[in-house]
N, C-alpha and C. Protein backbone atom coordinates (compact mmCIF):
# COMPACT_ATOMS: atom_id res chain seq x y z
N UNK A 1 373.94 45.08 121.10
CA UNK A 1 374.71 44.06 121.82
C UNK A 1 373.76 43.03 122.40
N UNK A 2 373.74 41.72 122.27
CA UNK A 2 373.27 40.58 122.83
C UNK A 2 373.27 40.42 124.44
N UNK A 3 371.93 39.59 125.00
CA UNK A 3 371.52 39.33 125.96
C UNK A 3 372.46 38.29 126.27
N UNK A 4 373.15 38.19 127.67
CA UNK A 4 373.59 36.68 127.86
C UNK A 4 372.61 35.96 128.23
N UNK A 5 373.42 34.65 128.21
CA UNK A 5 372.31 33.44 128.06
C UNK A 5 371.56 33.58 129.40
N UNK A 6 372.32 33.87 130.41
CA UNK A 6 371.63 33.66 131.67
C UNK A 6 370.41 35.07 131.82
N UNK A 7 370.39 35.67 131.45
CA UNK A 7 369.26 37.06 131.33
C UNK A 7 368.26 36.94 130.16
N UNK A 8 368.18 35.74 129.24
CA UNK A 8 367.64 35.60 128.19
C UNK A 8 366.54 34.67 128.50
N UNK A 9 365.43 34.59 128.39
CA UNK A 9 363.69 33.99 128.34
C UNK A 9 363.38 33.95 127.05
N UNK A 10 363.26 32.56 127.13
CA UNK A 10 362.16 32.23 125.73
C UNK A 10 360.82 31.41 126.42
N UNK A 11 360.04 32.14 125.85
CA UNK A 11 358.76 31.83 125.84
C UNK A 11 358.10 30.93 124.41
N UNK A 12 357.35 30.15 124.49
CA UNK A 12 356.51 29.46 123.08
C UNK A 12 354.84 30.27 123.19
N UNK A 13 354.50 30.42 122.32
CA UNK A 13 353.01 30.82 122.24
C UNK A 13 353.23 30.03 121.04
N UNK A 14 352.40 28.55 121.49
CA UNK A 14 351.23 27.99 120.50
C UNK A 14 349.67 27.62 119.83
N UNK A 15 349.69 27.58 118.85
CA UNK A 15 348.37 27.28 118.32
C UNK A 15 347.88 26.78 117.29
N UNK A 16 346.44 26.69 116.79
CA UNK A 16 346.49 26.89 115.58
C UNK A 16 346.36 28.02 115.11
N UNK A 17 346.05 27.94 113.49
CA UNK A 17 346.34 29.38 112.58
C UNK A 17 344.75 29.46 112.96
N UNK A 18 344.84 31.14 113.34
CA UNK A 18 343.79 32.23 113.61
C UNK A 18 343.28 32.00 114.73
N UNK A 19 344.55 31.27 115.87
CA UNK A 19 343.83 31.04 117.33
C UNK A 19 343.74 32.42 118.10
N UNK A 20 344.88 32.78 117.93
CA UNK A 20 345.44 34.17 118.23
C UNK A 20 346.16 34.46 119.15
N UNK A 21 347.62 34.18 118.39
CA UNK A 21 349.07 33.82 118.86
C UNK A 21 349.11 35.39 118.79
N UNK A 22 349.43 35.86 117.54
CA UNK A 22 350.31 37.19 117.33
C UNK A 22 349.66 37.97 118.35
N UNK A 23 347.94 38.08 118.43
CA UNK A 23 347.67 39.38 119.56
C UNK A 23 348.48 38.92 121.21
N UNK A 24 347.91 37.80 121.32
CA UNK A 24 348.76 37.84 122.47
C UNK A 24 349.91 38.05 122.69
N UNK A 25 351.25 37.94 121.41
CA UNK A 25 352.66 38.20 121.52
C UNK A 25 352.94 39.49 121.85
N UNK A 26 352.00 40.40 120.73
CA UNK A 26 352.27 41.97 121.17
C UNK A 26 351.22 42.55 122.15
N UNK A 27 350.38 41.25 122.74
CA UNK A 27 349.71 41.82 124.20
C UNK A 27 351.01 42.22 125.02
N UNK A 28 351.86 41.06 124.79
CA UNK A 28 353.07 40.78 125.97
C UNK A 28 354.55 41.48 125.79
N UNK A 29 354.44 41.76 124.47
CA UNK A 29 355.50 42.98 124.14
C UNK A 29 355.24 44.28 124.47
N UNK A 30 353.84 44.67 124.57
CA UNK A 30 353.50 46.01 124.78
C UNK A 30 353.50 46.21 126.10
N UNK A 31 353.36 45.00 127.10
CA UNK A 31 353.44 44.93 128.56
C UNK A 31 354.53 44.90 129.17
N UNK A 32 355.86 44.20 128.43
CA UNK A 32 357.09 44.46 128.76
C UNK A 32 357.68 45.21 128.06
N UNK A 33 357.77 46.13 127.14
CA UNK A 33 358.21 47.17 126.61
C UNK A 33 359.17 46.50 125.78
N UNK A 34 360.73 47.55 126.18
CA UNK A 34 362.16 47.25 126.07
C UNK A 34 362.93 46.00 126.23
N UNK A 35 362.20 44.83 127.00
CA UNK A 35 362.56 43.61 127.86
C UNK A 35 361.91 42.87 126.99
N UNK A 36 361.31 43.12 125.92
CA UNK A 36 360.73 41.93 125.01
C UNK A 36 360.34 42.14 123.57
N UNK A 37 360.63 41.31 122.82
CA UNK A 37 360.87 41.27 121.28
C UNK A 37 360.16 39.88 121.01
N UNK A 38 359.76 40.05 120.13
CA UNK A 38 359.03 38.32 119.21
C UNK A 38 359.52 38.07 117.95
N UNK A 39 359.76 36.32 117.86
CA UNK A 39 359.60 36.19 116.90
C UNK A 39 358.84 34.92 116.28
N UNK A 40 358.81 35.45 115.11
CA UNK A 40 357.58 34.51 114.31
C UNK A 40 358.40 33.21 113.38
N UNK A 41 357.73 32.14 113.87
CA UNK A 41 357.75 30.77 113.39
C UNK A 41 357.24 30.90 111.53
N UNK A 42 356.79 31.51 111.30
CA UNK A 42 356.16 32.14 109.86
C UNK A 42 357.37 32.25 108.90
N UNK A 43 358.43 33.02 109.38
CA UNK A 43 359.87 33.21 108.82
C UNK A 43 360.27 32.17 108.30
N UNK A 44 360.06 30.77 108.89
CA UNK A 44 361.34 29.43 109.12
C UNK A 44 360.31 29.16 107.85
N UNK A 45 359.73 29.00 107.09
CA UNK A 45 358.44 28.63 105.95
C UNK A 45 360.04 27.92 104.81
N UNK A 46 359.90 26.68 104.51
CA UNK A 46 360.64 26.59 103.21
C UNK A 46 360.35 26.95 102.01
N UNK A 47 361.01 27.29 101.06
CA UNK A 47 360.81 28.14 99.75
C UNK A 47 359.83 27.26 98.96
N UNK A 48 358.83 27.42 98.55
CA UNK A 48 357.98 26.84 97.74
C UNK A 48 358.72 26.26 96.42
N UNK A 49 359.01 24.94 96.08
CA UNK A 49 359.70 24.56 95.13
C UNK A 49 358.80 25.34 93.45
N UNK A 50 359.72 25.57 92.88
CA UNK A 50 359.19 26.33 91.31
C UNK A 50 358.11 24.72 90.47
N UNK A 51 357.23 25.42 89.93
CA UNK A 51 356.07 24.60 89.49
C UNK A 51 355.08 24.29 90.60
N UNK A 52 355.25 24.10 91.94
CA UNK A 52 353.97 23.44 93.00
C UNK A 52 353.19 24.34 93.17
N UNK A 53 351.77 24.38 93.50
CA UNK A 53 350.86 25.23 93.09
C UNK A 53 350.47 25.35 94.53
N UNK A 54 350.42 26.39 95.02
CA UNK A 54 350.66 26.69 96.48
C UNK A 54 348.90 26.18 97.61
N UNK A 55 348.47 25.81 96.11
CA UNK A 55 346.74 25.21 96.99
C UNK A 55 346.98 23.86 96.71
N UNK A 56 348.00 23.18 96.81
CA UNK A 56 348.13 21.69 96.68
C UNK A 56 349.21 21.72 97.72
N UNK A 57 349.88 22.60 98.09
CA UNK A 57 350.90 22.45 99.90
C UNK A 57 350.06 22.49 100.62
N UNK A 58 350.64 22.10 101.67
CA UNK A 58 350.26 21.81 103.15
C UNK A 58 351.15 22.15 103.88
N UNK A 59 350.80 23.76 104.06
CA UNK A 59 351.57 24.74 104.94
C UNK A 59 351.54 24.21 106.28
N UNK A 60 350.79 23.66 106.81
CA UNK A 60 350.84 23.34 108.23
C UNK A 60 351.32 21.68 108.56
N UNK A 61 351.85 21.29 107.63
CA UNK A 61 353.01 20.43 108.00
C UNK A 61 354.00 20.71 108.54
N UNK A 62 355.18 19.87 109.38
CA UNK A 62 356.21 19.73 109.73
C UNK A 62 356.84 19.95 108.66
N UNK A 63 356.63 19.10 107.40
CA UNK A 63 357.81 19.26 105.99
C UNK A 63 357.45 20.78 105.72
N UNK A 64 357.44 21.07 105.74
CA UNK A 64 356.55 23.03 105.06
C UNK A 64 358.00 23.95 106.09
N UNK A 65 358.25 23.43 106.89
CA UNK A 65 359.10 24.68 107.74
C UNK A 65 360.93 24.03 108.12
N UNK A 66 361.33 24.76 107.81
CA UNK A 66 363.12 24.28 107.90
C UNK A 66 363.33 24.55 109.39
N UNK A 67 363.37 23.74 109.69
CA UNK A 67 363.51 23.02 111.35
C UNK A 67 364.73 23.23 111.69
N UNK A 68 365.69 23.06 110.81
CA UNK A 68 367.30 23.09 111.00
C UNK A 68 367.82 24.33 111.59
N UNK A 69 367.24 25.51 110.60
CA UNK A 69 367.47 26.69 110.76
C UNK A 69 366.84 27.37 112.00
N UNK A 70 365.93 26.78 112.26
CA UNK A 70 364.82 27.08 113.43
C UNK A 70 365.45 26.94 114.82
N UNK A 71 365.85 25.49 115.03
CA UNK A 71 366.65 25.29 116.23
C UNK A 71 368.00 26.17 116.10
N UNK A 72 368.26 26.05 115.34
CA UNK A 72 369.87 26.97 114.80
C UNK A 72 369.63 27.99 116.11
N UNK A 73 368.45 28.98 115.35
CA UNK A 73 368.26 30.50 115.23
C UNK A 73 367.74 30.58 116.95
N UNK A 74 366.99 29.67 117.39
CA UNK A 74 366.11 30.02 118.86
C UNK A 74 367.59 29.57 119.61
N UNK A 75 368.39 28.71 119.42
CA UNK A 75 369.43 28.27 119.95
C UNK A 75 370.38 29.45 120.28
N UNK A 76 371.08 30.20 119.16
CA UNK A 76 371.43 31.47 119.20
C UNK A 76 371.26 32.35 120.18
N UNK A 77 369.58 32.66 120.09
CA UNK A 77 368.71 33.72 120.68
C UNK A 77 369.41 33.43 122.21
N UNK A 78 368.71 31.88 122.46
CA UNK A 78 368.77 31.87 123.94
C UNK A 78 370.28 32.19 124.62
N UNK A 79 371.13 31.83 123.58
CA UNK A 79 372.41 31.94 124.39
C UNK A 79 372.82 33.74 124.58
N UNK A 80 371.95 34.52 123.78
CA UNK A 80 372.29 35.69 123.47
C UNK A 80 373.04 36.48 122.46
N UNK A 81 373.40 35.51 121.67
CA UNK A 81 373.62 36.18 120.19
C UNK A 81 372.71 36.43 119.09
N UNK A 82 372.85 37.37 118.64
CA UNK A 82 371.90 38.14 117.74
C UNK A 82 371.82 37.25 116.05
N UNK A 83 370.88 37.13 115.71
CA UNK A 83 370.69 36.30 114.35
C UNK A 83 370.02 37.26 113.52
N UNK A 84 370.11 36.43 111.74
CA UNK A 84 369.80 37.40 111.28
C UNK A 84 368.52 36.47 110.43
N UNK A 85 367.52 37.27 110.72
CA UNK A 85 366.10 36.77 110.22
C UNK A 85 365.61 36.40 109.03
N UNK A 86 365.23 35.21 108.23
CA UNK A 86 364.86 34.93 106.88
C UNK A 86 363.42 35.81 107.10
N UNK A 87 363.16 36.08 105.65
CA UNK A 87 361.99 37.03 105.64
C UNK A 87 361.48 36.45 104.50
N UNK A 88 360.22 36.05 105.25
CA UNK A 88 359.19 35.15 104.29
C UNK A 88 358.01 35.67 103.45
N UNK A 89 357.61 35.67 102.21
CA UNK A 89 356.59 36.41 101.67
C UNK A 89 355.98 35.44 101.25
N UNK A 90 354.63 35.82 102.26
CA UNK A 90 352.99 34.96 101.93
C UNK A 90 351.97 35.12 100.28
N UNK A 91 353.03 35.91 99.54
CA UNK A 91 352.70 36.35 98.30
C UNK A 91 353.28 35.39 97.66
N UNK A 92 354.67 35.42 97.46
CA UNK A 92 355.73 34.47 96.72
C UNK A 92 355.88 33.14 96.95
N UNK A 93 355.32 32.93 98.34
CA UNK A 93 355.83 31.56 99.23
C UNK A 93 357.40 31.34 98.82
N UNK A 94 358.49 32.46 99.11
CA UNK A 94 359.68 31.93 99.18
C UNK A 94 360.42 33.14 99.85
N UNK A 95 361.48 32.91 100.40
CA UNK A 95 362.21 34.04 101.11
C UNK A 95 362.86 34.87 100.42
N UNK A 96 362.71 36.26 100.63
CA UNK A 96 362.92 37.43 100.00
C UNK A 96 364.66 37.36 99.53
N UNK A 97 365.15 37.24 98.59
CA UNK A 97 366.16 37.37 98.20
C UNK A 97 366.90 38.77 98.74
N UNK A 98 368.60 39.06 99.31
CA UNK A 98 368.75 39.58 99.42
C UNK A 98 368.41 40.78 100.89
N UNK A 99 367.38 40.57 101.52
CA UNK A 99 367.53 41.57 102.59
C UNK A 99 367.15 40.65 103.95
N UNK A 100 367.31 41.15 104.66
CA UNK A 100 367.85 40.27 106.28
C UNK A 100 367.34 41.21 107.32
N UNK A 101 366.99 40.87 108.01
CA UNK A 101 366.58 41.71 109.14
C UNK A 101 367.70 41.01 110.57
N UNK A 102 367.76 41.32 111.45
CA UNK A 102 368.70 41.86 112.34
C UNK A 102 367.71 41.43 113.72
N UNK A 103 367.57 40.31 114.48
CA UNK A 103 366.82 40.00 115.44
C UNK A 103 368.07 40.18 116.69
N UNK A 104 367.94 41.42 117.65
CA UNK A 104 368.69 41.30 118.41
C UNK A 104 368.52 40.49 120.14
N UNK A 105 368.45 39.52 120.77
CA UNK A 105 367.87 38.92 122.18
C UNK A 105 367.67 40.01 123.37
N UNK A 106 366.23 39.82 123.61
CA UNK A 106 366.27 40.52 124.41
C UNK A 106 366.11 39.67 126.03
N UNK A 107 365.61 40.34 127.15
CA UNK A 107 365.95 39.45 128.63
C UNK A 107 364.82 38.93 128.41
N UNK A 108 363.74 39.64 127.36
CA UNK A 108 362.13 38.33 127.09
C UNK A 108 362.14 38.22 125.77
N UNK A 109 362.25 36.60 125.50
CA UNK A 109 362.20 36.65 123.74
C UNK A 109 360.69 35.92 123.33
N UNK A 110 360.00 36.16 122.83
CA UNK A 110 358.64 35.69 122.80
C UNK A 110 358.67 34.84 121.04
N UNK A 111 358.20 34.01 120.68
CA UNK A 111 358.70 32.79 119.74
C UNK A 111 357.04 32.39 119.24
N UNK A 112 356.44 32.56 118.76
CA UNK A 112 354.86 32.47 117.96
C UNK A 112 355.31 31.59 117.06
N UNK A 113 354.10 30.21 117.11
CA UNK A 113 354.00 29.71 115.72
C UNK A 113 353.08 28.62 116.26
N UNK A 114 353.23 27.84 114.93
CA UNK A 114 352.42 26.63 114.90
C UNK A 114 352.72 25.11 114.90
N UNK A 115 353.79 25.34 115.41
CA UNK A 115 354.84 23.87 115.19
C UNK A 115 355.81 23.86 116.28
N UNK A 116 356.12 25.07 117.05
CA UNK A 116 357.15 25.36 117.47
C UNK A 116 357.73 23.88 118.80
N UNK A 117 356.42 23.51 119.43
CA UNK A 117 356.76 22.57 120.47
C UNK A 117 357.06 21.20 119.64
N UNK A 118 356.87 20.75 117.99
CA UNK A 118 356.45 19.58 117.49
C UNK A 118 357.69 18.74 117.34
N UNK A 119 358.63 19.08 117.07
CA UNK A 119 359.81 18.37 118.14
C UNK A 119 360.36 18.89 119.45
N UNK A 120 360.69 17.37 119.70
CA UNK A 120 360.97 16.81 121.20
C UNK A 120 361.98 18.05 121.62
N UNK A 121 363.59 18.27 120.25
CA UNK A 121 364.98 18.72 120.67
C UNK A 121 364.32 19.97 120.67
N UNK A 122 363.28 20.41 120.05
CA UNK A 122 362.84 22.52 120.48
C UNK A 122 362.00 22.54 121.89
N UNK A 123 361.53 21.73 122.51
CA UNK A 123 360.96 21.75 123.53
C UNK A 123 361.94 22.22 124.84
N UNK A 124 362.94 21.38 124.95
CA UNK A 124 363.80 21.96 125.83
C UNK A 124 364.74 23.17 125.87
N UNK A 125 364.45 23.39 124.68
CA UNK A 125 365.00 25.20 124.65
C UNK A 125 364.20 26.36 125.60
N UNK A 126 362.92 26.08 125.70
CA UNK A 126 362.11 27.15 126.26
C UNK A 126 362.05 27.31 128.00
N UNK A 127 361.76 28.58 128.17
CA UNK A 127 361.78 28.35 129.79
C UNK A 127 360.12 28.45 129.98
N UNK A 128 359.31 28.60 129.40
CA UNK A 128 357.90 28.67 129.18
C UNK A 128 356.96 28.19 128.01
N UNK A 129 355.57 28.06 128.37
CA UNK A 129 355.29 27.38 126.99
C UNK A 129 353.87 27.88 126.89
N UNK A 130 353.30 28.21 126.34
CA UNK A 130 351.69 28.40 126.05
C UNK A 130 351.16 28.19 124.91
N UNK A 131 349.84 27.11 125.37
CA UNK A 131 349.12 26.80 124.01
C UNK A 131 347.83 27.68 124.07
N UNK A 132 348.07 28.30 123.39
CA UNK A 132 346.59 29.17 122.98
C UNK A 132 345.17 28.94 122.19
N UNK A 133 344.43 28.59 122.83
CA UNK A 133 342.89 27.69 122.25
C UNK A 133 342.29 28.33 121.79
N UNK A 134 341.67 28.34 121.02
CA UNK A 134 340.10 28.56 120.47
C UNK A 134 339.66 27.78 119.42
N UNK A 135 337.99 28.04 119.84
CA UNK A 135 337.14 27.33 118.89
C UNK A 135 337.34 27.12 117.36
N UNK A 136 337.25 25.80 116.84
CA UNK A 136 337.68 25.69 115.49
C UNK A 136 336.80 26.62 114.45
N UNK A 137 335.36 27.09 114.85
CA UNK A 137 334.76 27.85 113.83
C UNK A 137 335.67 29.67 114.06
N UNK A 138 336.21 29.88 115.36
CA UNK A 138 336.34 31.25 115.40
C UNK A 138 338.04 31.39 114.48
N UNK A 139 338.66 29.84 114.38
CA UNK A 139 339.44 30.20 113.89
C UNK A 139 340.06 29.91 112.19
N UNK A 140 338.84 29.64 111.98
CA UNK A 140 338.57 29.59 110.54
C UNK A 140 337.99 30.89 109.89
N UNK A 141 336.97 31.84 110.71
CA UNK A 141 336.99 33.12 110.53
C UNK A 141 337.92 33.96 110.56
N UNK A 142 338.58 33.92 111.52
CA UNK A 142 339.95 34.91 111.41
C UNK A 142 340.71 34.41 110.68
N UNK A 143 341.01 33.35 110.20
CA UNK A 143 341.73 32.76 109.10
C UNK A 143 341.42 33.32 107.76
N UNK A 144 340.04 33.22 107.72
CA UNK A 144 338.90 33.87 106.37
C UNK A 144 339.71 35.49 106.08
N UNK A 145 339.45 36.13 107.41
CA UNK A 145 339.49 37.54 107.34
C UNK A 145 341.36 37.58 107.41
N UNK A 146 341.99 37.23 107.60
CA UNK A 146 343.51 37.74 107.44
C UNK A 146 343.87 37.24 105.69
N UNK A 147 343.66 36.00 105.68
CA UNK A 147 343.81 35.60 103.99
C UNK A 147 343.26 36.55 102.98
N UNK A 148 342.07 36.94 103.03
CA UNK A 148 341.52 37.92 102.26
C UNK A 148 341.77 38.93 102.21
N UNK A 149 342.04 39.62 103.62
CA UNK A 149 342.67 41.02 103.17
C UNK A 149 344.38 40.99 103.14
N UNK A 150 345.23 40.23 103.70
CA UNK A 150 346.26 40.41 103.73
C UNK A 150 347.08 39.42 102.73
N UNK A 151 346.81 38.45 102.22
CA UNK A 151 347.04 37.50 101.13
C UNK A 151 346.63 37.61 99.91
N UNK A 152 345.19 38.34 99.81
CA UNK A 152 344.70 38.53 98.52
C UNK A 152 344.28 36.99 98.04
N UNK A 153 343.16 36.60 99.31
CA UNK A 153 343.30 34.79 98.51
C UNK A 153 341.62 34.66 98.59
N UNK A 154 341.35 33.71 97.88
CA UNK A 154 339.46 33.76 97.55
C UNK A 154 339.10 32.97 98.81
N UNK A 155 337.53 33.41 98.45
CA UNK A 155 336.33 32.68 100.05
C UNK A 155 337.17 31.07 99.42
N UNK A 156 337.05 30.62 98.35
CA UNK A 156 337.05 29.26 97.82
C UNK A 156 338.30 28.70 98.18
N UNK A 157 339.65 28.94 97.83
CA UNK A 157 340.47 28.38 98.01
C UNK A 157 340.80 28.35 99.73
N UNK A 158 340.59 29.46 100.19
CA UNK A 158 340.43 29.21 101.86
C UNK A 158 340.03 28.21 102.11
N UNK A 159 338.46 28.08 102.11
CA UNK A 159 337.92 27.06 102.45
C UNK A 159 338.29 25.47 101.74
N UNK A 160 338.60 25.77 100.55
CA UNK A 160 339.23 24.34 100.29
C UNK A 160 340.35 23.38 101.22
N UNK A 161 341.27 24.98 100.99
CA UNK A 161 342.28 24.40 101.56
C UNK A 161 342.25 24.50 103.38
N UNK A 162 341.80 25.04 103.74
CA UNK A 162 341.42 24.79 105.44
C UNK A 162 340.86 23.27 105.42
N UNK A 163 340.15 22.84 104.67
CA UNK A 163 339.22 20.73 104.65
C UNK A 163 340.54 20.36 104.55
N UNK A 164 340.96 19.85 103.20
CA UNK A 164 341.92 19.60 102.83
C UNK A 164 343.60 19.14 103.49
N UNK A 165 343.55 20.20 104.02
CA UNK A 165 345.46 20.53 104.65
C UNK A 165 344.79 20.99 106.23
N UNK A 166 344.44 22.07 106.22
CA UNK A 166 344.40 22.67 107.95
C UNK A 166 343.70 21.88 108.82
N UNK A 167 342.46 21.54 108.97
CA UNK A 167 341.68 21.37 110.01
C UNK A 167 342.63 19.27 109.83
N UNK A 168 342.96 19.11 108.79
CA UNK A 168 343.63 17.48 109.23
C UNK A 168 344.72 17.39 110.18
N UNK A 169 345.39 18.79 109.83
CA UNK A 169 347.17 18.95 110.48
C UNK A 169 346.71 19.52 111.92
N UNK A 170 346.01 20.03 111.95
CA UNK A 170 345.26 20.85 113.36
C UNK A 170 345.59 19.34 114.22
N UNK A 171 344.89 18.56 113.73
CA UNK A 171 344.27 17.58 114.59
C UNK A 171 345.30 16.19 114.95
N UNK A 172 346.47 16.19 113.48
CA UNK A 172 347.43 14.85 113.85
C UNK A 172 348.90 16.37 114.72
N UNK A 173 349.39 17.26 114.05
CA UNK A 173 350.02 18.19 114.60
C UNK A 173 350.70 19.25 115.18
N UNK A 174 349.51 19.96 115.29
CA UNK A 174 348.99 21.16 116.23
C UNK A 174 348.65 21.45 117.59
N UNK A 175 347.48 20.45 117.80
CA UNK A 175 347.00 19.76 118.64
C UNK A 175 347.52 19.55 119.89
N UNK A 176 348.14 18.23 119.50
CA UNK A 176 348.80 17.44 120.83
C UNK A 176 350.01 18.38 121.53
N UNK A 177 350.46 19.14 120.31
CA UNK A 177 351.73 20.35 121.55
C UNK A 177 350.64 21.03 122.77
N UNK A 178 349.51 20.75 122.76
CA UNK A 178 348.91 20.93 123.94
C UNK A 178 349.59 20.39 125.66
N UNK A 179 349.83 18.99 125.36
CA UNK A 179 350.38 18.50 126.48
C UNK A 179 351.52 19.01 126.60
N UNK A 180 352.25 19.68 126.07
CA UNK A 180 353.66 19.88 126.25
C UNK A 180 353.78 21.29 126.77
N UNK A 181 352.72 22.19 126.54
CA UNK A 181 352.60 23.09 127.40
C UNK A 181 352.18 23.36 128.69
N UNK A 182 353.19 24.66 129.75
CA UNK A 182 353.03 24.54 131.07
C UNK A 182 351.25 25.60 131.06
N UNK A 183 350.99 25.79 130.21
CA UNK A 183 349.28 26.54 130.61
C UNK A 183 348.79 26.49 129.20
N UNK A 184 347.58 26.26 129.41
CA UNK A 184 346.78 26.59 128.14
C UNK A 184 345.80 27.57 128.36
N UNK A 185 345.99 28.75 127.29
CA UNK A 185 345.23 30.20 127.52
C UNK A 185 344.03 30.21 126.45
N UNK A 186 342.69 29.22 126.89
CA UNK A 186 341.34 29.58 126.23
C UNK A 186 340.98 30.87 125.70
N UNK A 187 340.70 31.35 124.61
CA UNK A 187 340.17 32.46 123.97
C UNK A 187 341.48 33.41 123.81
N UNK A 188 342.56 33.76 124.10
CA UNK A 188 343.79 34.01 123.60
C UNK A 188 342.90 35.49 124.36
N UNK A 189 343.68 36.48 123.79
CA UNK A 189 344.01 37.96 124.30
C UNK A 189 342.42 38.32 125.02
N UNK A 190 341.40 37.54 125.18
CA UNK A 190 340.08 37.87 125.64
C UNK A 190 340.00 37.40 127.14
N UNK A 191 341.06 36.63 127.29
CA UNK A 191 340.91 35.93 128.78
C UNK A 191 342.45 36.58 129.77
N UNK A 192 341.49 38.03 130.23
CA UNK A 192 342.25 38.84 131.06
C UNK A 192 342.78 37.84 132.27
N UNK A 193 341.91 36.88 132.89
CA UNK A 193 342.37 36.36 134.23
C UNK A 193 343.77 35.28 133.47
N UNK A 194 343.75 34.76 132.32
CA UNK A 194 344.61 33.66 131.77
C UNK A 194 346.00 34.69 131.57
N UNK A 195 345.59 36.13 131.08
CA UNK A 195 347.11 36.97 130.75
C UNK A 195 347.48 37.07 132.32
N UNK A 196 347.21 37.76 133.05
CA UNK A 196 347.63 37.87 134.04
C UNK A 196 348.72 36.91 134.94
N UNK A 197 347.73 35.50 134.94
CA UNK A 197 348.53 34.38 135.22
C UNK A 197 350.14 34.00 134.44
N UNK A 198 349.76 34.43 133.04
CA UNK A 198 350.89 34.17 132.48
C UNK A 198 351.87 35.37 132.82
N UNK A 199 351.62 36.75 132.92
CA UNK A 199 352.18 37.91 132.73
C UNK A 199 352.94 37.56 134.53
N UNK A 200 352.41 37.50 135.23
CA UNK A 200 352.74 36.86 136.84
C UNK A 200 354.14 35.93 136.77
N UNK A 201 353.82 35.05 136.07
CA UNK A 201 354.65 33.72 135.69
C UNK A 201 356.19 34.43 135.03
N UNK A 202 356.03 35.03 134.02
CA UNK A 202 356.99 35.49 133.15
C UNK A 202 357.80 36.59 134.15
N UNK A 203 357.21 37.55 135.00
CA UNK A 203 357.88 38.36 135.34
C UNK A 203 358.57 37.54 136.79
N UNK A 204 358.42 36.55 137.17
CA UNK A 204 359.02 36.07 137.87
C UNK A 204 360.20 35.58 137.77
N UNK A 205 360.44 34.81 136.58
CA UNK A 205 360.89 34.47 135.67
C UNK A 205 362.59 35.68 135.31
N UNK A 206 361.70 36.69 135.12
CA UNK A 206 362.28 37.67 135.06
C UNK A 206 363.37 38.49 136.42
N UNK A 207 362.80 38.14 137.18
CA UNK A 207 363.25 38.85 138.76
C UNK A 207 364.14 37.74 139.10
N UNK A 208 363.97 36.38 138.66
CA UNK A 208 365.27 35.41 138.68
C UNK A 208 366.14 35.24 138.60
């Protein structure tokens, strides 16, 4: 059964790719238990059209993610009805035909991605916002190391495509959702005094 709207928290954790959104999401799921669920901006990915050769996209565009469905779905959440999740494969680049997952709202809904603040109309959905920093070399390594083992993708095309597509989109729109967040958390899950502040913030939030 669904959260009503008034018991329902959405939070943003932004960044760039391999800042380190996800540890901090399930820093903050594992800290609120039962009271908090995430979800990933990764899902909303549009289906890779048949013939485009997936090292000539530019995943970290705005055009790359169905926005429609996005506001749809966080819209939902917040009011407290339960949606049902596209499920995206980083293998196929297209959504899994046929099976659905079941996102039910909880009183903390936690929302990861890389775009999530980049329009104006998703900004005012959230009751919180965090941009999560780190250094552009640390996050081209963890980029290195998740692609390779979990993508099955070469040192080469990484690095191509990080010049190319990532480190440009980082910089025209990734970036600037900086200002639009109420804290920015340097070094992501390593900066105990930055969780705290936020973990402080949220449970207040919560007792509201």
């Amino acid at each position: 059964m669904g959260i009503s709207v008034d018991n329902s928290i959405l939070v943003a954790l932004v960044g760039g790719s391999g800042a380190g959104k996800t540890s901090v999401a399930e820093y903050l799921r594992n800290h609120f238990m039962d009271l908090c669920d995430v979800l990933s901006m990764d899902d909303y990915y549009r289906n890779l059209e048949p013939g485009v050769d997936p090292r000539n996209f530019n995943f970290d565009s705005p055009n790359a993610f169905d926005f429609s469905l996005f506001r749809d779905h966080i819209t939902q959440v917040k009011a407290g009805k339960p949606i049902d999740l596209p499920i995206y494969s980083m293998i196929t680049y297209r959504r899994e035909e046929g099976i659905k997952k079941t996102y039910e709202p909880r009183p903390l809904n936690i929302v990861e991605g890389i775009l999530i603040l980049h329009n104006e109309d998703m900004r005012e959905l959230f009751d919180f916002s965090v941009y999560i920093d780190a250094p552009p070399d640390e996050r081209l390594i963890r980029r290195i190391e998740r692609d390779i083992k979990e993508r099955g993708r070469s040192l080469e095309s990484i690095i191509t495509q990080y010049r190319r597509f990532v480190a440009p989109s980082f910089k025209s729109f990734i970036e600037p959702q900086k200002y639009f967040c109420d804290i920015v958390l340097p070094d992501g899950i390593e900066n105990a005094t930055g969780l705290k502040v936020i973990i402080n913030a949220i449970e207040n939030m919560l007792k509201s």
